[in-house]
N, C-alpha and C. Protein backbone atom coordinates (compact mmCIF):
# COMPACT_ATOMS: atom_id res chain seq x y z
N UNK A 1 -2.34 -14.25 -8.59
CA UNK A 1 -2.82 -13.02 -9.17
C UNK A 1 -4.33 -13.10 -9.33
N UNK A 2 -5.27 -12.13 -9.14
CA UNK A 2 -6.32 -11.66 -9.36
C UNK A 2 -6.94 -10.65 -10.48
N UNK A 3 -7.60 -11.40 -11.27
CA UNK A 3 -8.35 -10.70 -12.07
C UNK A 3 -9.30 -9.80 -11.56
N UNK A 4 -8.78 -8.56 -11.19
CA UNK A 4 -9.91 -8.02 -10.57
C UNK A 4 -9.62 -6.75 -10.31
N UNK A 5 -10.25 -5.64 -9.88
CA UNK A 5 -9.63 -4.29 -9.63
C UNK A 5 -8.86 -4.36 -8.43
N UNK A 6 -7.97 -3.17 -8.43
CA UNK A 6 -7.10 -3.41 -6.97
C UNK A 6 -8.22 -2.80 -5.74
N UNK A 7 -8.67 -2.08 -6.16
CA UNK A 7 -9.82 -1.45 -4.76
C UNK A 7 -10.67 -2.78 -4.52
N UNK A 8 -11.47 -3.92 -5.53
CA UNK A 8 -11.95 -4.79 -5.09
C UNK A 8 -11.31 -5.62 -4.07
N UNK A 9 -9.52 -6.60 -4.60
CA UNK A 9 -8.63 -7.01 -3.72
C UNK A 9 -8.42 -6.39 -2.50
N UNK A 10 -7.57 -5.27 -2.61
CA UNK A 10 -7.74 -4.55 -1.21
C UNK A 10 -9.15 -4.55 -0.28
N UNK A 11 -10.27 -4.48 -0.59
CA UNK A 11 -11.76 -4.49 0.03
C UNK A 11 -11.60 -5.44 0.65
N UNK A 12 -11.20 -6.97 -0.22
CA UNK A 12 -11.51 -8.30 0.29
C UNK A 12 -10.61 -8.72 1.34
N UNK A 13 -10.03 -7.99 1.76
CA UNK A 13 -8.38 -7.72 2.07
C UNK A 13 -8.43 -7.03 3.56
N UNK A 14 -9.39 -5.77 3.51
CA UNK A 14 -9.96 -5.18 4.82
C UNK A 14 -11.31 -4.65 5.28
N UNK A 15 -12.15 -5.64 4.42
CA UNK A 15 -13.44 -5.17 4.83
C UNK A 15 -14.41 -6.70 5.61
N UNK A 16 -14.63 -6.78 6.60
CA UNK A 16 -15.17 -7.57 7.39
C UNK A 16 -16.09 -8.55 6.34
N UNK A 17 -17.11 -7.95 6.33
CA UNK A 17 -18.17 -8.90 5.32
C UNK A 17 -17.71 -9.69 4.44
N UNK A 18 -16.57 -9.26 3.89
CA UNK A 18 -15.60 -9.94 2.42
C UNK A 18 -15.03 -10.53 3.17
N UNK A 19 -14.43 -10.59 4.18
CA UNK A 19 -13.03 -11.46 4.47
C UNK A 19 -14.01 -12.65 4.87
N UNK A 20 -15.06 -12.60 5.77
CA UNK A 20 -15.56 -13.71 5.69
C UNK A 20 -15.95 -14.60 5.17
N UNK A 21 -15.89 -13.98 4.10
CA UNK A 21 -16.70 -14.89 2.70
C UNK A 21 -15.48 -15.75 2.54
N UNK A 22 -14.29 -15.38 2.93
CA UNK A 22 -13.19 -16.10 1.83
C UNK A 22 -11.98 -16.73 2.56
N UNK A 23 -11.43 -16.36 3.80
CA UNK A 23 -10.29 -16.18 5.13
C UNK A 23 -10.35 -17.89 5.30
N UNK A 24 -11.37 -18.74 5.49
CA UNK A 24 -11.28 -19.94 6.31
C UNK A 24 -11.44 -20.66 5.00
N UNK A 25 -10.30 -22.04 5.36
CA UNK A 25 -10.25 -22.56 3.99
C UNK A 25 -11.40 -23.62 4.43
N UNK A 26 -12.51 -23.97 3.00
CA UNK A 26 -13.68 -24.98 3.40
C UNK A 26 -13.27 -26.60 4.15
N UNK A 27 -14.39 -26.57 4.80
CA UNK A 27 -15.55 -26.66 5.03
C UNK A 27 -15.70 -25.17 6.66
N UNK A 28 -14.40 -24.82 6.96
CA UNK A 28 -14.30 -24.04 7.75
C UNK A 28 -14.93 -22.92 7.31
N UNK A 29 -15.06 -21.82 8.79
CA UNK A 29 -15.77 -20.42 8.45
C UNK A 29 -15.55 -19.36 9.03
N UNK A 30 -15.07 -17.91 8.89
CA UNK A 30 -14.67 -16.98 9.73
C UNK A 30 -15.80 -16.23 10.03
N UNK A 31 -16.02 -16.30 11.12
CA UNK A 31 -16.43 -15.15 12.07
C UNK A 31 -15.82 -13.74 12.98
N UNK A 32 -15.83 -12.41 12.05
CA UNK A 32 -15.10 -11.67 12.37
C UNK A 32 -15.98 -11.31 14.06
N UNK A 33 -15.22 -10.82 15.15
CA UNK A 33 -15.73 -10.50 16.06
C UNK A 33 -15.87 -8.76 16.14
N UNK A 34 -14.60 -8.77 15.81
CA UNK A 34 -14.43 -6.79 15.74
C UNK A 34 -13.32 -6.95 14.53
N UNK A 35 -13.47 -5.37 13.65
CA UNK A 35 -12.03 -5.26 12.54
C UNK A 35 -11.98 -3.82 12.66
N UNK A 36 -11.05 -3.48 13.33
CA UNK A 36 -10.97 -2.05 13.30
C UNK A 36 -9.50 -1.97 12.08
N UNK A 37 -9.88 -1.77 10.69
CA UNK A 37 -8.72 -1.57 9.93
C UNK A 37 -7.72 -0.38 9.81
N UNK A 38 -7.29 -0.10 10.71
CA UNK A 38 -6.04 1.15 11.13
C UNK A 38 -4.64 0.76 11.84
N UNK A 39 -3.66 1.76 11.32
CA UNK A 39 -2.65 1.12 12.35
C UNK A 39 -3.01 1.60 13.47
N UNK A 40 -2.93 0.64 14.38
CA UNK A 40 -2.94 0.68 15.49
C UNK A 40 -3.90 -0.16 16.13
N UNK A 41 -5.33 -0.40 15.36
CA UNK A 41 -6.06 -1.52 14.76
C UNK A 41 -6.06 -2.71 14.92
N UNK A 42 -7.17 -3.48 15.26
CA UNK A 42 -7.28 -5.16 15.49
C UNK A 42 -7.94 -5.86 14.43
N UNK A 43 -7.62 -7.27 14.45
CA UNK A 43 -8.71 -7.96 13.65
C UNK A 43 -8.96 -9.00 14.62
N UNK A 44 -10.01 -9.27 15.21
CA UNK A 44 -10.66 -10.19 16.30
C UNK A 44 -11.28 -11.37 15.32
N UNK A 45 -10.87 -12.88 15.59
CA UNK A 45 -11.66 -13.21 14.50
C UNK A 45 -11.55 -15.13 15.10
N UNK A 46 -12.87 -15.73 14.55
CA UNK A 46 -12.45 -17.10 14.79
C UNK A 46 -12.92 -17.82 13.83
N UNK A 47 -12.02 -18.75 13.44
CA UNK A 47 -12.48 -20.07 12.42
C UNK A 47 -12.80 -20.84 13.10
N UNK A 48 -13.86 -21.76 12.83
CA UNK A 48 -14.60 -22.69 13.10
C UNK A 48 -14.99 -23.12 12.05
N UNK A 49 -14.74 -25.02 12.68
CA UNK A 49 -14.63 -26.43 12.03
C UNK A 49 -16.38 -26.67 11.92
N UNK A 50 -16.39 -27.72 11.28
CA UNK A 50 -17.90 -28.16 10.88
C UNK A 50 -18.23 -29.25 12.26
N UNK A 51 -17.00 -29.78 13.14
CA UNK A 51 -17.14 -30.61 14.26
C UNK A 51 -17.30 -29.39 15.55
N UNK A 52 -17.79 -28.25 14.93
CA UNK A 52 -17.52 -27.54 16.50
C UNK A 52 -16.02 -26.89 16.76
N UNK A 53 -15.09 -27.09 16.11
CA UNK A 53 -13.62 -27.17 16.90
C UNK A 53 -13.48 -25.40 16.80
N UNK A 54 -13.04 -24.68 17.32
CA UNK A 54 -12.31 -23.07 17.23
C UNK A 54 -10.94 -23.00 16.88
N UNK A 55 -10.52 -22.03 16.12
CA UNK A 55 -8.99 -21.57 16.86
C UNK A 55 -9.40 -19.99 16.41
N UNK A 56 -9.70 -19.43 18.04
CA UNK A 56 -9.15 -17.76 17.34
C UNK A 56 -7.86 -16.98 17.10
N UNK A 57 -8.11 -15.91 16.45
CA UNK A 57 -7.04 -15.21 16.44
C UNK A 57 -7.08 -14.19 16.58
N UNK A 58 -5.91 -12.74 16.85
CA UNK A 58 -5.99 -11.51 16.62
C UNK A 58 -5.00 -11.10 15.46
N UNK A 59 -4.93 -10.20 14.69
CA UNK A 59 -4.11 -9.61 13.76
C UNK A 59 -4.19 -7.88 14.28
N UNK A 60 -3.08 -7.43 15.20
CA UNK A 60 -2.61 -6.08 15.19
C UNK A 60 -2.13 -5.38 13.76
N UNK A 61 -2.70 -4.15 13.42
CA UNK A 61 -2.48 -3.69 12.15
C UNK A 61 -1.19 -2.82 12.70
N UNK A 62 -0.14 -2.82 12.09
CA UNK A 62 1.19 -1.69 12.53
C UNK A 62 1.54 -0.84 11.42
N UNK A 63 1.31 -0.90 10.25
CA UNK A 63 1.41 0.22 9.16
C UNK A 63 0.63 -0.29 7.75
N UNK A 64 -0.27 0.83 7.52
CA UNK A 64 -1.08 0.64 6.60
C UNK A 64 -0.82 1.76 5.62
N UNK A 65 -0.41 1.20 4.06
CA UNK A 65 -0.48 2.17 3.03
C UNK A 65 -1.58 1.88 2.39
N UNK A 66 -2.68 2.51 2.14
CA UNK A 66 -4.04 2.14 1.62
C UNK A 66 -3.70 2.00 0.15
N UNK A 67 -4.59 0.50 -0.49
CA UNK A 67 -4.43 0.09 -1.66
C UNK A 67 -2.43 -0.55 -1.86
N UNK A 68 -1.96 0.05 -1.00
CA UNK A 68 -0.42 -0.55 -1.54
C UNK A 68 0.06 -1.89 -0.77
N UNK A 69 -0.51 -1.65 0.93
CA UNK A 69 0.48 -2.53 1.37
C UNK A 69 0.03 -2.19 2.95
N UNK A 70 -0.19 -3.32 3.80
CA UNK A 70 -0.10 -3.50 5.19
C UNK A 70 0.29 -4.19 5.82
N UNK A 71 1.03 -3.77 6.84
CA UNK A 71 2.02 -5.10 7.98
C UNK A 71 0.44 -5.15 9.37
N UNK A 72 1.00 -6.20 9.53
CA UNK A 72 0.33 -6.83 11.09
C UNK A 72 1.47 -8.43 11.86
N UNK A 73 0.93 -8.33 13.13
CA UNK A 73 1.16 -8.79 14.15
C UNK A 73 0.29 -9.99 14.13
N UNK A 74 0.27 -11.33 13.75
CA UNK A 74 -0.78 -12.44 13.89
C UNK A 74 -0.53 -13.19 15.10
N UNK A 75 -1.24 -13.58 15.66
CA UNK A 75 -1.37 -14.01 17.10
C UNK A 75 -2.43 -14.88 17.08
N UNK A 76 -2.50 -16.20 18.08
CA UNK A 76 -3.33 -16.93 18.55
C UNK A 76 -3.79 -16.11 19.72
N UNK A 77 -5.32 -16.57 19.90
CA UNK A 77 -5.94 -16.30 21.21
C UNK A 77 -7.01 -16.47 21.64
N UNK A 78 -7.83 -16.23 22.48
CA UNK A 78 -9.02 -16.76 22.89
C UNK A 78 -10.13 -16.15 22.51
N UNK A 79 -11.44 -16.38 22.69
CA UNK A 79 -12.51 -15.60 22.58
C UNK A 79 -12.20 -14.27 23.23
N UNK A 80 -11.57 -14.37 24.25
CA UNK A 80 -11.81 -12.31 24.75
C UNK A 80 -10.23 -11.72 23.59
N UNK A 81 -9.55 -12.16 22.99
CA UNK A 81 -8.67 -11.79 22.63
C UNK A 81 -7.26 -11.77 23.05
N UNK A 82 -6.92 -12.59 24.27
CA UNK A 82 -5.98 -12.89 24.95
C UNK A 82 -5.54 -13.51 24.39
N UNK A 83 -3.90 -12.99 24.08
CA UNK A 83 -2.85 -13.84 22.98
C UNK A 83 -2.38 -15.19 23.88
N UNK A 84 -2.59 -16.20 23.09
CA UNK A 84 -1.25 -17.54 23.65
C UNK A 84 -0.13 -17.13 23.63
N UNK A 85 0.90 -17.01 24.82
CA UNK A 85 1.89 -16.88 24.44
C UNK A 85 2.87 -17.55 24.23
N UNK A 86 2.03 -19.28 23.83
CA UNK A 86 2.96 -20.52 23.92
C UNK A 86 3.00 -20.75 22.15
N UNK A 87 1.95 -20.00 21.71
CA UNK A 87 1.86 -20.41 20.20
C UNK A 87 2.88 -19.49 19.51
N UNK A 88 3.21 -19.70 18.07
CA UNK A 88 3.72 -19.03 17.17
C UNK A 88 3.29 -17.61 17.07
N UNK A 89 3.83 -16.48 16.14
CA UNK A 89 3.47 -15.03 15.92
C UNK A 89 4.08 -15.11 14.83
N UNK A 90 3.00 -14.75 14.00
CA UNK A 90 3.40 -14.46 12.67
C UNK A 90 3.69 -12.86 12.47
N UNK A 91 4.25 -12.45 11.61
CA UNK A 91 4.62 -10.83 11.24
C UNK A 91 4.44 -10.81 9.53
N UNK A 92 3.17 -10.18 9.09
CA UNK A 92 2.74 -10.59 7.89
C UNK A 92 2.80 -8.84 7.47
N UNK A 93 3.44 -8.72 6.01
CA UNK A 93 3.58 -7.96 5.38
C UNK A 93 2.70 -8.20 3.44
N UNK A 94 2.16 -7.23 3.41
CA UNK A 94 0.90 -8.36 2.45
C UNK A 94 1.08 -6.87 1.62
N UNK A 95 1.22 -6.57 -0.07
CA UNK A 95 1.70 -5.90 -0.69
C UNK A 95 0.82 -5.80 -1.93
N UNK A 96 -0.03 -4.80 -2.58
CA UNK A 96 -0.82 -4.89 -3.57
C UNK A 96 -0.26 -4.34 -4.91
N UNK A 97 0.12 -5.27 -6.17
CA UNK A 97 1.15 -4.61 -7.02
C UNK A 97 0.42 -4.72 -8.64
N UNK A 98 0.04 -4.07 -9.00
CA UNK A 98 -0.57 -3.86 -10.70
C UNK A 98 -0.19 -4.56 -11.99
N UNK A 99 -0.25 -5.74 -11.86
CA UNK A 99 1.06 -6.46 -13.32
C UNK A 99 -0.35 -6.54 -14.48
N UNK A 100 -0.41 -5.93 -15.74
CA UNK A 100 -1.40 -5.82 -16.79
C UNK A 100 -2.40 -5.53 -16.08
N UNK A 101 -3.31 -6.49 -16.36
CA UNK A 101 -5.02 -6.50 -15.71
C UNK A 101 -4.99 -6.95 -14.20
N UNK A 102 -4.20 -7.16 -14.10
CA UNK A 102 -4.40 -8.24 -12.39
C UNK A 102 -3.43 -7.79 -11.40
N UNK A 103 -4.04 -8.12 -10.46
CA UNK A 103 -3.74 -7.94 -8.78
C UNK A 103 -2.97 -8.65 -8.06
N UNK A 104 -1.37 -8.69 -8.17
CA UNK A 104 -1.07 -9.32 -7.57
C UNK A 104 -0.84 -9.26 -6.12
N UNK A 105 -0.85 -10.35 -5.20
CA UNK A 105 -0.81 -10.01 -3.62
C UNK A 105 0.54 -10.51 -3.05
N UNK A 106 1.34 -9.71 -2.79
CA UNK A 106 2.64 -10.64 -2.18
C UNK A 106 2.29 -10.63 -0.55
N UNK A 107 3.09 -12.15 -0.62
CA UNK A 107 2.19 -12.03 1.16
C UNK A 107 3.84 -12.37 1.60
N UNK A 108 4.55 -11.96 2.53
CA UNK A 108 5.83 -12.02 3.45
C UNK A 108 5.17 -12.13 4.77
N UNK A 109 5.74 -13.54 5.25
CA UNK A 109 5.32 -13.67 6.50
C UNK A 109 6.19 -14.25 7.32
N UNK A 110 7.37 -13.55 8.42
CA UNK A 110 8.44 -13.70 9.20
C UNK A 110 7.98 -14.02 10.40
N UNK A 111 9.35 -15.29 10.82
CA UNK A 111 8.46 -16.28 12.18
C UNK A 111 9.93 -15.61 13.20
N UNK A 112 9.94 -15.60 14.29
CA UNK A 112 10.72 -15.40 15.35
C UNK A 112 11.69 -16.07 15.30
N UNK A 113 11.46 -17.62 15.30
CA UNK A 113 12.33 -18.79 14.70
C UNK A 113 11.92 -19.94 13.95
N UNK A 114 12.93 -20.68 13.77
CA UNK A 114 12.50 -21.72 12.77
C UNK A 114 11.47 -22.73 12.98
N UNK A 115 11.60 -22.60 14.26
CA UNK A 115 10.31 -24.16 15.43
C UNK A 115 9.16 -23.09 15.23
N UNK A 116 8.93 -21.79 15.29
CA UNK A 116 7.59 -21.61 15.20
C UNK A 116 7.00 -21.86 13.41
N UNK A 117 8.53 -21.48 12.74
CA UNK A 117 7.43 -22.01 11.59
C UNK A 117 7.09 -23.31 11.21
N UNK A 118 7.97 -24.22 11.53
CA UNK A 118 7.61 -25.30 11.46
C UNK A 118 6.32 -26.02 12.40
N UNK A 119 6.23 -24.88 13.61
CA UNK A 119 4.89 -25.47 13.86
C UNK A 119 3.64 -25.36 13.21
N UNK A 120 3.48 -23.59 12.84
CA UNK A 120 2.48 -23.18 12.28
C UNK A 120 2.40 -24.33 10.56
N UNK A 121 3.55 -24.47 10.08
CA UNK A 121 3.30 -25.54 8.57
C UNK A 121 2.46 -26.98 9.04
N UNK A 122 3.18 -27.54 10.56
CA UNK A 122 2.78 -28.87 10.90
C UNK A 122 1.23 -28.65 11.07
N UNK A 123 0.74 -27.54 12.02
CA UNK A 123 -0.79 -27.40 11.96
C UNK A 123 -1.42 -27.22 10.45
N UNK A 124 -1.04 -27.37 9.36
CA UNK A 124 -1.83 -27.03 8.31
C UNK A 124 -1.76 -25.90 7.25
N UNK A 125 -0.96 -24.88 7.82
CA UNK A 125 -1.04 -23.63 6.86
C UNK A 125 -0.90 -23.42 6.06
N UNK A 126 -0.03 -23.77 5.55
CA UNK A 126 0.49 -24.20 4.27
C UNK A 126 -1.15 -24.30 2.98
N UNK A 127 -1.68 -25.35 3.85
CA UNK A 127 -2.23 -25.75 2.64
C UNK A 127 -4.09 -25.24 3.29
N UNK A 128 -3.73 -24.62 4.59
CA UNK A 128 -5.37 -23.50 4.42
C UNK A 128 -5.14 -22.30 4.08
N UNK A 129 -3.99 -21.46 4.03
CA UNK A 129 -3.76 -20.21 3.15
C UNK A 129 -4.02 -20.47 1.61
N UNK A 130 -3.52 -21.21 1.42
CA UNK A 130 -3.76 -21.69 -0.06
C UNK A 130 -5.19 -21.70 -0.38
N UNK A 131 -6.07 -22.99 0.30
CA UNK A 131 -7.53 -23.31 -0.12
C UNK A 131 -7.99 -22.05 0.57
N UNK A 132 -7.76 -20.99 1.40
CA UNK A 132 -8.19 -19.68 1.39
C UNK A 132 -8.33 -18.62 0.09
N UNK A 133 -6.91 -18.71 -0.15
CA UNK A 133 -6.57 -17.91 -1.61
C UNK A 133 -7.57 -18.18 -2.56
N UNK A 134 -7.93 -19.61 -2.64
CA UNK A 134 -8.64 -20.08 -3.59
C UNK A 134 -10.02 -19.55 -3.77
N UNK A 135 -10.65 -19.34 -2.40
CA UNK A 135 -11.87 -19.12 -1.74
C UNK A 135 -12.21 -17.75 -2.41
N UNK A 136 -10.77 -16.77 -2.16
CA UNK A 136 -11.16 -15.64 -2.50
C UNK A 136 -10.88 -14.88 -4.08
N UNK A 137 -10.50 -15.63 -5.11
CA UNK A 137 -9.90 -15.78 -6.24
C UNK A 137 -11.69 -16.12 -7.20
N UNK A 138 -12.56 -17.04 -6.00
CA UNK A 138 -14.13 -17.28 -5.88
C UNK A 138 -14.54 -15.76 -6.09
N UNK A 139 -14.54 -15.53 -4.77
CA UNK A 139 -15.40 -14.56 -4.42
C UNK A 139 -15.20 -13.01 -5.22
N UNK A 140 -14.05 -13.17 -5.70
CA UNK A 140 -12.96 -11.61 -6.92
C UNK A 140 -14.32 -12.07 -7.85
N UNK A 141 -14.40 -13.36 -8.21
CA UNK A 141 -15.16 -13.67 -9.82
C UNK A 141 -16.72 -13.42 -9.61
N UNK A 142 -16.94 -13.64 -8.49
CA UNK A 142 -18.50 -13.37 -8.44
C UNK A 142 -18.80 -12.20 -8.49
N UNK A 143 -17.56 -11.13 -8.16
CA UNK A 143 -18.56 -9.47 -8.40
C UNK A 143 -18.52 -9.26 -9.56
């Protein structure tokens, strides 16, 4: 939960400049390439390691309720945006809900099968969504 207004969360949520501040868990860093926030909509984007290393991604937006709630399509892929189609696909449903003062974010994120989620956990996710969350829980307190 976030101490913070829901229009701030949501901002940090779909506005380029903010997500960068907060998306890549440290010492990592996002570089949005393009964010067109609509359904129908991309998010072009790459994290990069402090050794140089990449992994991009795309996020297709497929239904957006502004301030309530948006699904997308997460995908690995290259600098031009060409999906792997050997990697995992996430299907992320991310939900903005009012409890007292704070913002809570439910994040639902459905894998095809069980080997892709267990791949995406073995690469790390687990615990860079998290030191992400953290990043941006930062960045809620600094406005």
């Amino acid at each position: 939960m976030f101490d913070a207004s829901l229009e701030d969360v949501w901002s940090a949520w779909t506005k380029r400049e903010i997500l960068d501040r907060w998306w890549a868990p440290r010492p990592w860093i996002t570089e949005t390439q393009f964010l067109n926030f609509s359904e129908g909509g991309s998010w072009h984007y790459v994290l990069r390691g402090p050794n140089g290393k990449e992994h991009w991604s795309i996020a297709e937006f497929r239904a957006i309720k502004p301030t309530k709630s948006f699904e997308a399509i997460s995908s690995f892929c290259d600098s031009k945006g060409v999906i792997n189609p050997n990697d995992p696909v996430m299907h992320w449903k991310n939900s903005f809900v009012k409890v007292g003062q704070f913002i809570q974010v439910e994040i639902e994120i459905v894998f095809s099968t069980e080997t892709d989620l267990e791949v995406i956990v073995e690469r790390g996710f687990r615990k860079g969504l998290t030191n992400a969350l953290e990043n941006l829980d930062e960045v809620l307190s600094s406005n």
